[in-house]
N, C-alpha and C. Protein backbone atom coordinates (compact mmCIF):
# COMPACT_ATOMS: atom_id res chain seq x y z
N UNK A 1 27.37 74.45 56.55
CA UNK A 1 27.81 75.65 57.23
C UNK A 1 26.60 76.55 57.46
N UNK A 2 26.32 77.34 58.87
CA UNK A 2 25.53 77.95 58.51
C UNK A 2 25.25 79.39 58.29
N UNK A 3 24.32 79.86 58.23
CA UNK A 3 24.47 81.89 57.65
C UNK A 3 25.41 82.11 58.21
N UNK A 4 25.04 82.06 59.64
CA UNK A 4 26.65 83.07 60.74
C UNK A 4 27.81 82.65 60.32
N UNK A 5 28.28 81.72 59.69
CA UNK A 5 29.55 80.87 59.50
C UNK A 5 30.13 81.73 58.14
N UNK A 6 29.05 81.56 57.28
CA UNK A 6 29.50 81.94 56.10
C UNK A 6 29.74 84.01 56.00
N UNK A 7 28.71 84.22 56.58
CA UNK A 7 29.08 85.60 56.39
C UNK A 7 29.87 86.46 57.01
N UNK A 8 30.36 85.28 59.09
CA UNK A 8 31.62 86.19 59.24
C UNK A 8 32.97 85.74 58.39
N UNK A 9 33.10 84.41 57.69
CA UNK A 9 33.94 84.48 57.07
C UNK A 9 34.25 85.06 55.86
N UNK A 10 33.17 85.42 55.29
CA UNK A 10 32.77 86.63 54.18
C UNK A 10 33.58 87.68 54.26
N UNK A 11 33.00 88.40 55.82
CA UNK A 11 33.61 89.46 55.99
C UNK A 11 35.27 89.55 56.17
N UNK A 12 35.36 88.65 57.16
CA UNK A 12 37.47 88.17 57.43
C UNK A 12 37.80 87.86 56.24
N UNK A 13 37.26 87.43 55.33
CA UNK A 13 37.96 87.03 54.06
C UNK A 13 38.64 88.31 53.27
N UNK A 14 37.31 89.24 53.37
CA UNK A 14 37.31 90.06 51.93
C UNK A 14 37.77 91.61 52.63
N UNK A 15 37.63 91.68 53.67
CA UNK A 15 37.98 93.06 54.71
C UNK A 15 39.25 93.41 55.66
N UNK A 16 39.93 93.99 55.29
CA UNK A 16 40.80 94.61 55.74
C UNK A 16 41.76 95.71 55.58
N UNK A 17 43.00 96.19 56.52
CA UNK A 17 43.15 97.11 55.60
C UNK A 17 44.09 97.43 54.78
N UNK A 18 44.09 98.44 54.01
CA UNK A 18 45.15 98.46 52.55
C UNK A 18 46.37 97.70 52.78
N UNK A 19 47.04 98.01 53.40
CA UNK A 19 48.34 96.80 53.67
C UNK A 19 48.27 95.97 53.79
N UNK A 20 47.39 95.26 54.98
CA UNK A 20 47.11 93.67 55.30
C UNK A 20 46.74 92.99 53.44
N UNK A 21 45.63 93.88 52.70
CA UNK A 21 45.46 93.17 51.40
C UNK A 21 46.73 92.94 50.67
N UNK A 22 47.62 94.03 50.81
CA UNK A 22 48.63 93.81 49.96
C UNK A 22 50.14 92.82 50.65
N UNK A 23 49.69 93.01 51.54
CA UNK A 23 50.23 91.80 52.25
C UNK A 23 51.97 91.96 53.20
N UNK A 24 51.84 93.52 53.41
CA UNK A 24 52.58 94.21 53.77
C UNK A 24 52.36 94.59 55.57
N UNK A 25 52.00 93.99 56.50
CA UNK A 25 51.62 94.02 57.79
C UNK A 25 52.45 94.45 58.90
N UNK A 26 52.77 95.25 59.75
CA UNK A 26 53.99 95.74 60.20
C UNK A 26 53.44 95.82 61.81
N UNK A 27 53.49 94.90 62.74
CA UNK A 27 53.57 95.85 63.99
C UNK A 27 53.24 96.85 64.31
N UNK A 28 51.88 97.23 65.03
CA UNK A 28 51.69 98.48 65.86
C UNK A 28 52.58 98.26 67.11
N UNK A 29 53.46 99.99 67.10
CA UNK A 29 54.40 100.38 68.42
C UNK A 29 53.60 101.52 68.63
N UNK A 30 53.46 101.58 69.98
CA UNK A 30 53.01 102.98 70.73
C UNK A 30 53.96 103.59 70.99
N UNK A 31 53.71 105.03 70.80
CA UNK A 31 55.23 106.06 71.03
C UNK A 31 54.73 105.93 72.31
N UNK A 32 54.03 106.13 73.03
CA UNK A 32 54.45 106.65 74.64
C UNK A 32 53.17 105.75 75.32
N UNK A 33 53.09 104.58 75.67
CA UNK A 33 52.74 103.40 76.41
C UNK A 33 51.82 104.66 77.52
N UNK A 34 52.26 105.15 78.84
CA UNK A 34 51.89 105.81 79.80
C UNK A 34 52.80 106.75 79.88
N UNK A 35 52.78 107.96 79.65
CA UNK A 35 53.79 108.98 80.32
C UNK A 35 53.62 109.32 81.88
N UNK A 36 54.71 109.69 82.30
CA UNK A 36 54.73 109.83 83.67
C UNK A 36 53.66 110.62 84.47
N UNK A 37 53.28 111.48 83.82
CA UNK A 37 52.38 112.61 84.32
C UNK A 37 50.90 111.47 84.59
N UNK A 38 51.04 111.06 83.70
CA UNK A 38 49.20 110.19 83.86
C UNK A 38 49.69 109.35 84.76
N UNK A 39 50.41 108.49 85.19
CA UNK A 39 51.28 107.62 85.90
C UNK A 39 50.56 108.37 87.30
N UNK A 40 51.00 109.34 87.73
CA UNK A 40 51.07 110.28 88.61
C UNK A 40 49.90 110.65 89.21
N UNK A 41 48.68 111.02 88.03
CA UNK A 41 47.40 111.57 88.43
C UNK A 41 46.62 110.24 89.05
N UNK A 42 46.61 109.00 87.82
CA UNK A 42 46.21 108.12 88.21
C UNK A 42 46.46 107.71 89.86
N UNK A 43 47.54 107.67 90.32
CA UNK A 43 48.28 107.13 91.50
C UNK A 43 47.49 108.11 92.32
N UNK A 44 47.66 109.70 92.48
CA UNK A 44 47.20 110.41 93.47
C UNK A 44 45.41 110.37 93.32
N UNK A 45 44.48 110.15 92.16
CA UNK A 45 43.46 109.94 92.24
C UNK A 45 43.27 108.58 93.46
N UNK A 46 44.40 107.63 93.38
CA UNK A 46 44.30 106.30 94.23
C UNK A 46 44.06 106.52 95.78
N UNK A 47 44.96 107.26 96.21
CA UNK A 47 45.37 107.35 97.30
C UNK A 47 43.98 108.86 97.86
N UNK A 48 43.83 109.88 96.63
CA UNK A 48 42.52 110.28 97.53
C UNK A 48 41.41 109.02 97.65
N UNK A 49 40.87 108.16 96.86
CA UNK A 49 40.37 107.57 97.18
C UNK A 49 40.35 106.24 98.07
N UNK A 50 41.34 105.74 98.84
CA UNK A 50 41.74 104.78 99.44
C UNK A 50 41.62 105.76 100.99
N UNK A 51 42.01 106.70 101.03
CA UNK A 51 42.30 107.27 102.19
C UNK A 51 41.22 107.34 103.53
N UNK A 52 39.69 107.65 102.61
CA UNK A 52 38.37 107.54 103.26
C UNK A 52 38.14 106.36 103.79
N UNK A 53 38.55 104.76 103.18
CA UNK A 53 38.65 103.44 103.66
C UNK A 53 39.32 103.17 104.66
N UNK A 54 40.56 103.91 104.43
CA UNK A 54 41.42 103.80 105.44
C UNK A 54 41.31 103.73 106.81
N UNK A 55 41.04 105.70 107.20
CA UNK A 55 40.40 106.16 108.14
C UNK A 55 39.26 105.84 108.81
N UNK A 56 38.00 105.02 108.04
CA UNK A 56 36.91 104.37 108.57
C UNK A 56 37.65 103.09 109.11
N UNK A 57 38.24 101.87 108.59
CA UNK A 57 39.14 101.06 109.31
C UNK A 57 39.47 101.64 110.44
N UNK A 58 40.57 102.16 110.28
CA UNK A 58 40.68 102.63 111.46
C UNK A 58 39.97 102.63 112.23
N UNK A 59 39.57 104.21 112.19
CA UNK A 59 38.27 104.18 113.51
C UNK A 59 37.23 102.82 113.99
N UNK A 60 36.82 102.12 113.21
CA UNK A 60 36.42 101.12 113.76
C UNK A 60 36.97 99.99 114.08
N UNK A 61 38.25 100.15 114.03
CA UNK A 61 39.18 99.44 114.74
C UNK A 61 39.61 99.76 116.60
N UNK A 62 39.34 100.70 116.45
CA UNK A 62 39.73 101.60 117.71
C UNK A 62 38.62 101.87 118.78
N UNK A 63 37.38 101.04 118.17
CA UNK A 63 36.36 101.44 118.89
C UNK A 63 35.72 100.15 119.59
C-alpha cells in the first residue's frame, strides 16, 4: 500500500463527526431548498441578461 493509501484511509477511518462515531447518522433535510424570492431574482437577472443577445440577433438578422 502506499503513503497516499494509508493516510487517506487513516484519516476516513479515524475522522468524523460526533454522531457518525457513535453511529447515530440521520439525513441532512434543507428547510427551504430555493425560496421563491431567489427563484425570481435569479430568473429576472436571466432575462436582463439574455435580452442584449436577443436584440443583437435580431438586428443582424434584419440586416
Amino acid at each position: 500500500m502506499s503513503l497516499k493509501d494509508k493516510l487517506a484511509t487513516k484519516v476516513f477511518d479515524k475522522e468524523g463527526t460526533e454522531q457518525s462515531q457513535k453511529g447515530v447518522v440521520l439525513p441532512m433535510k434543507p428547510e427551504n431548498i430555493l425560496p421563491i424570492w431567489q427563484l425570481l431574482v435569479a430568473g429576472l437577472s436571466a432575462i436582463i441578461c439574455i435580452i442584449p443577445i436577443v436584440i443583437n440577433i435580431y438586428n443582424q438578422a434584419n440586416n
